[in-house]
N, C-alpha and C. Protein backbone atom coordinates (compact mmCIF):
# COMPACT_ATOMS: atom_id res chain seq x y z
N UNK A 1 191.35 103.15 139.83
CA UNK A 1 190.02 102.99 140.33
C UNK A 1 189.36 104.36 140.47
N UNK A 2 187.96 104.28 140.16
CA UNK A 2 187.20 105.91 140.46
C UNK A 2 186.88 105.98 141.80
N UNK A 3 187.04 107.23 142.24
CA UNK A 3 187.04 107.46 143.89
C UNK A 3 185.50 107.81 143.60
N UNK A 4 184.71 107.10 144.61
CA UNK A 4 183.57 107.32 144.37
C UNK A 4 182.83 107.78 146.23
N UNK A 5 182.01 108.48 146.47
CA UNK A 5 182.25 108.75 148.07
C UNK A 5 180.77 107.66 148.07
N UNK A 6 180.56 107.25 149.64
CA UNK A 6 179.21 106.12 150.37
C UNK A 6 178.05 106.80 149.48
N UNK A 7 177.92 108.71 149.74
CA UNK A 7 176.51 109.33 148.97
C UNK A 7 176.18 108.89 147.76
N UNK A 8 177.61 109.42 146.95
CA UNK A 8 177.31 109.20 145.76
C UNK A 8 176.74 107.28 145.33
N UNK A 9 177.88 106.49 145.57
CA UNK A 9 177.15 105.16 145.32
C UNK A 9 176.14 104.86 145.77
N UNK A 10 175.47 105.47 146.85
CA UNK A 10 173.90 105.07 147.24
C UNK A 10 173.31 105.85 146.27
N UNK A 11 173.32 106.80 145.70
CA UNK A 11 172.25 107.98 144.57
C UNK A 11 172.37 106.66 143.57
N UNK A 12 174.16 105.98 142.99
CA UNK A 12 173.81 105.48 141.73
C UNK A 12 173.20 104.62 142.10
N UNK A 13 173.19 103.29 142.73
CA UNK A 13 172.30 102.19 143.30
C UNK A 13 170.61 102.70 143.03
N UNK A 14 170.78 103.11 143.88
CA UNK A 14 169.00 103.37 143.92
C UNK A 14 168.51 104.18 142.47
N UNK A 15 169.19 104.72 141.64
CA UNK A 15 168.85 105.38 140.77
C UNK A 15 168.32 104.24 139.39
N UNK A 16 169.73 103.32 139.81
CA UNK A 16 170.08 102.13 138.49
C UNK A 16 168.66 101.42 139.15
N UNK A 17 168.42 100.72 140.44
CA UNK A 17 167.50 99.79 140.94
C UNK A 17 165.95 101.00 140.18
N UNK A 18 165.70 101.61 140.78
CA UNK A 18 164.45 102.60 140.42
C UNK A 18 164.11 102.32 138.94
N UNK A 19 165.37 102.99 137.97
CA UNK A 19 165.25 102.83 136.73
C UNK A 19 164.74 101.02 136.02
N UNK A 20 165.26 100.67 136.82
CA UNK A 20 165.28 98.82 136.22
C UNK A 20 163.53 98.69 136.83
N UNK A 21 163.02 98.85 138.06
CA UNK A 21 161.44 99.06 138.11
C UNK A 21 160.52 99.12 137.59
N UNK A 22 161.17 100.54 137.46
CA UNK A 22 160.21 101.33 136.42
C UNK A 22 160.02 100.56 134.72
N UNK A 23 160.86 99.81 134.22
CA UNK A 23 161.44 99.36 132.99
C UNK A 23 160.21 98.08 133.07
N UNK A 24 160.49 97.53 134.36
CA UNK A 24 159.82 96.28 134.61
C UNK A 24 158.27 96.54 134.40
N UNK A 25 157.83 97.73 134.81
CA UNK A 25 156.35 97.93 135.33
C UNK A 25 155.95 98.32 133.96
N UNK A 26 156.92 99.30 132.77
CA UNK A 26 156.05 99.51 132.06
C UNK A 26 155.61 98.51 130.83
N UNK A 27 156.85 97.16 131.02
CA UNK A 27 156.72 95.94 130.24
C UNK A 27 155.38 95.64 130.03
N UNK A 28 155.14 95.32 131.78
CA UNK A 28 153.65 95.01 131.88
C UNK A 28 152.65 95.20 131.71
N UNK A 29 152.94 96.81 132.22
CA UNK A 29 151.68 97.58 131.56
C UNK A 29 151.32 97.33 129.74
N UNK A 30 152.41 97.05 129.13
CA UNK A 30 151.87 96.97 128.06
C UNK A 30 151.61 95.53 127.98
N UNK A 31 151.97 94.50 128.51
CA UNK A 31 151.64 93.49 127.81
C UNK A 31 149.81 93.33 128.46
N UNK A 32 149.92 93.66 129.52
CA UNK A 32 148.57 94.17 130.55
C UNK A 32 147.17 94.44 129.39
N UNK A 33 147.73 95.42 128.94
CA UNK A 33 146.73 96.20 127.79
C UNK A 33 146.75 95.46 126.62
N UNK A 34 147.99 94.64 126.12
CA UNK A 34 147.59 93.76 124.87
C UNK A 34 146.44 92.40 125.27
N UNK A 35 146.41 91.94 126.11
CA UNK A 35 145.91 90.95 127.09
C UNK A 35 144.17 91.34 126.72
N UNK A 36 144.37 92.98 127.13
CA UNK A 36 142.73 93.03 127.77
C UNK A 36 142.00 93.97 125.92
N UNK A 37 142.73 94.12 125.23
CA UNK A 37 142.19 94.36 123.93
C UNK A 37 142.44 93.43 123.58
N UNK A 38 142.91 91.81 123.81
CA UNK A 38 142.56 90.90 123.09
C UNK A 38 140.86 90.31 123.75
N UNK A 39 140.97 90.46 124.67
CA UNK A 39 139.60 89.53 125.34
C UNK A 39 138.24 90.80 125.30
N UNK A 40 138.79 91.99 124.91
CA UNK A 40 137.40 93.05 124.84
C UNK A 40 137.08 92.39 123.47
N UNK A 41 137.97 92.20 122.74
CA UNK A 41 137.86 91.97 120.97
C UNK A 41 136.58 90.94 121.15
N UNK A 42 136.86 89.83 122.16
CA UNK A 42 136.00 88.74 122.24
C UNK A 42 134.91 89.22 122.80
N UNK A 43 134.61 89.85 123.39
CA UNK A 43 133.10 90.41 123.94
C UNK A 43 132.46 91.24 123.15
N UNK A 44 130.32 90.38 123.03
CA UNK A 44 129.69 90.69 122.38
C UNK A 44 128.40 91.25 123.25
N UNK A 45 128.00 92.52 122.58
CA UNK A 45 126.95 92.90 123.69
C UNK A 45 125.87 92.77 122.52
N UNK A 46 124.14 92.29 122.67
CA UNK A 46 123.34 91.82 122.22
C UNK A 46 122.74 93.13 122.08
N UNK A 47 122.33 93.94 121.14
CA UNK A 47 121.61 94.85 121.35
C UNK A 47 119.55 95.08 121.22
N UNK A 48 119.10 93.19 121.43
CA UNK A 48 118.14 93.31 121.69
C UNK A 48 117.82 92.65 122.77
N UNK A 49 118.82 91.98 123.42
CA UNK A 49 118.23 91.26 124.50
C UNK A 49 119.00 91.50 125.64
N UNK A 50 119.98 92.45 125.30
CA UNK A 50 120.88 93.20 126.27
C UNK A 50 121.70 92.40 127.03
N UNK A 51 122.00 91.01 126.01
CA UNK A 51 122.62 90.01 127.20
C UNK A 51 124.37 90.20 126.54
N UNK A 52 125.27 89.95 127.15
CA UNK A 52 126.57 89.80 126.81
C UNK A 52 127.45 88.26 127.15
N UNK A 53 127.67 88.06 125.69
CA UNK A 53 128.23 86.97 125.53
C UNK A 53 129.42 86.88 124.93
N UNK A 54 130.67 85.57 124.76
CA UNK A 54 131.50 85.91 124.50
C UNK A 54 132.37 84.73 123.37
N UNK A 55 132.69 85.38 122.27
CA UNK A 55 132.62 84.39 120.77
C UNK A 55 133.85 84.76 120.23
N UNK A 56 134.71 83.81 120.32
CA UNK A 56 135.88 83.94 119.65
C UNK A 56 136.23 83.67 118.20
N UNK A 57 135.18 83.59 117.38
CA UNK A 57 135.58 83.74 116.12
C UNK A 57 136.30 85.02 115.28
N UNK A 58 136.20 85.01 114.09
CA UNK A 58 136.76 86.40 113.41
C UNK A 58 135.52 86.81 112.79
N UNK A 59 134.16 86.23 112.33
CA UNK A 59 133.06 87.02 111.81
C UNK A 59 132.73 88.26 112.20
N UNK A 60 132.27 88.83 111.83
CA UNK A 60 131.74 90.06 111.98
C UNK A 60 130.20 90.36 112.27
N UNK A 61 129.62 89.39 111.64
CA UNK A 61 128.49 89.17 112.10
C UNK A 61 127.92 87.85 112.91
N UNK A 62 127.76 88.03 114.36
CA UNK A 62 127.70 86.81 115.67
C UNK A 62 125.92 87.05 115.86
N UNK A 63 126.18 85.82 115.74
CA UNK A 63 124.75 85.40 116.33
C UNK A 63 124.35 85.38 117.97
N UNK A 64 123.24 85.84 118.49
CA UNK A 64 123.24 86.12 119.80
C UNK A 64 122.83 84.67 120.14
N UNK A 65 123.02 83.82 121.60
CA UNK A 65 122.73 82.56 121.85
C UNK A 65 121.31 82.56 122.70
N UNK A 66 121.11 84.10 122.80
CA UNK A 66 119.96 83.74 123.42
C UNK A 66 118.53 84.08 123.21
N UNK A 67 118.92 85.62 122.14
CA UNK A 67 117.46 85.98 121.76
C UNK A 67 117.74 85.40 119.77
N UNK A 68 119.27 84.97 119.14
CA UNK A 68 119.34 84.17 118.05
C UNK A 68 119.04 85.22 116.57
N UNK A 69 119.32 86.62 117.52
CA UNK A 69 119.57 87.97 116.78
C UNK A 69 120.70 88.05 116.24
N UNK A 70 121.05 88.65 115.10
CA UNK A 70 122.43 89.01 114.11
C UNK A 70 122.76 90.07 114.76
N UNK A 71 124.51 89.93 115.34
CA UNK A 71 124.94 91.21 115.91
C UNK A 71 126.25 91.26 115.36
N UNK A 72 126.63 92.74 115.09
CA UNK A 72 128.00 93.47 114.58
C UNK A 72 128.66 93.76 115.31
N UNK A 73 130.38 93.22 115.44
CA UNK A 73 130.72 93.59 116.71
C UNK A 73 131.49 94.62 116.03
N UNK A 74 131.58 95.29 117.40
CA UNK A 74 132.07 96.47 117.77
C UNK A 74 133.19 96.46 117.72
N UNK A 75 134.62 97.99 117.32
CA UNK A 75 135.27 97.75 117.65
C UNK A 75 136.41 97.61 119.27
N UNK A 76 135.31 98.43 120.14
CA UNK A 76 135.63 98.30 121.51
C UNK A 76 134.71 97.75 122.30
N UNK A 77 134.24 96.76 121.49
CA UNK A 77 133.76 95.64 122.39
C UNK A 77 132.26 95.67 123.23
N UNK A 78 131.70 97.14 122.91
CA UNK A 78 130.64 96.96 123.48
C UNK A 78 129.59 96.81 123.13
């Protein structure tokens, strides 16, 4: 068996727990950010009637619903 002293197994514990955290948080963070560049993708800002609406097709060119203007979306959404 490894002689291990109370210090040392509390450093590895909390080191292994910390590390597994941190692992967890940055999962999220990315799935976080795939999430919100999927739904910016969907947002259309009108650039004559300044209204923002939101169209889940793949065109490139969206029709505005309210002033019925041709708009290009963007690639960050605004």
């Amino acid at each position: 068996m490894i002689p291990i002293t109370l210090s040392w197994f509390v450093c590895v514990y909390l080191a292994l727990f910390l590390a597994g955290v941190l692992i967890l948080w940055i999962g999220y963070e990315i799935i976080r950010k795939r999430h919100a560049n999927i739904i910016s993708r969907n947002r259309v800002f009108c650039r004559i009637c300044s209204s923002r609406y939101t169209d889940g097709s793949t065109a490139d060119l969206l029709r505005c619903p309210v002033c019925d203007s041709l708009n290009e979306r963007s690639a960050s959404g605004r």
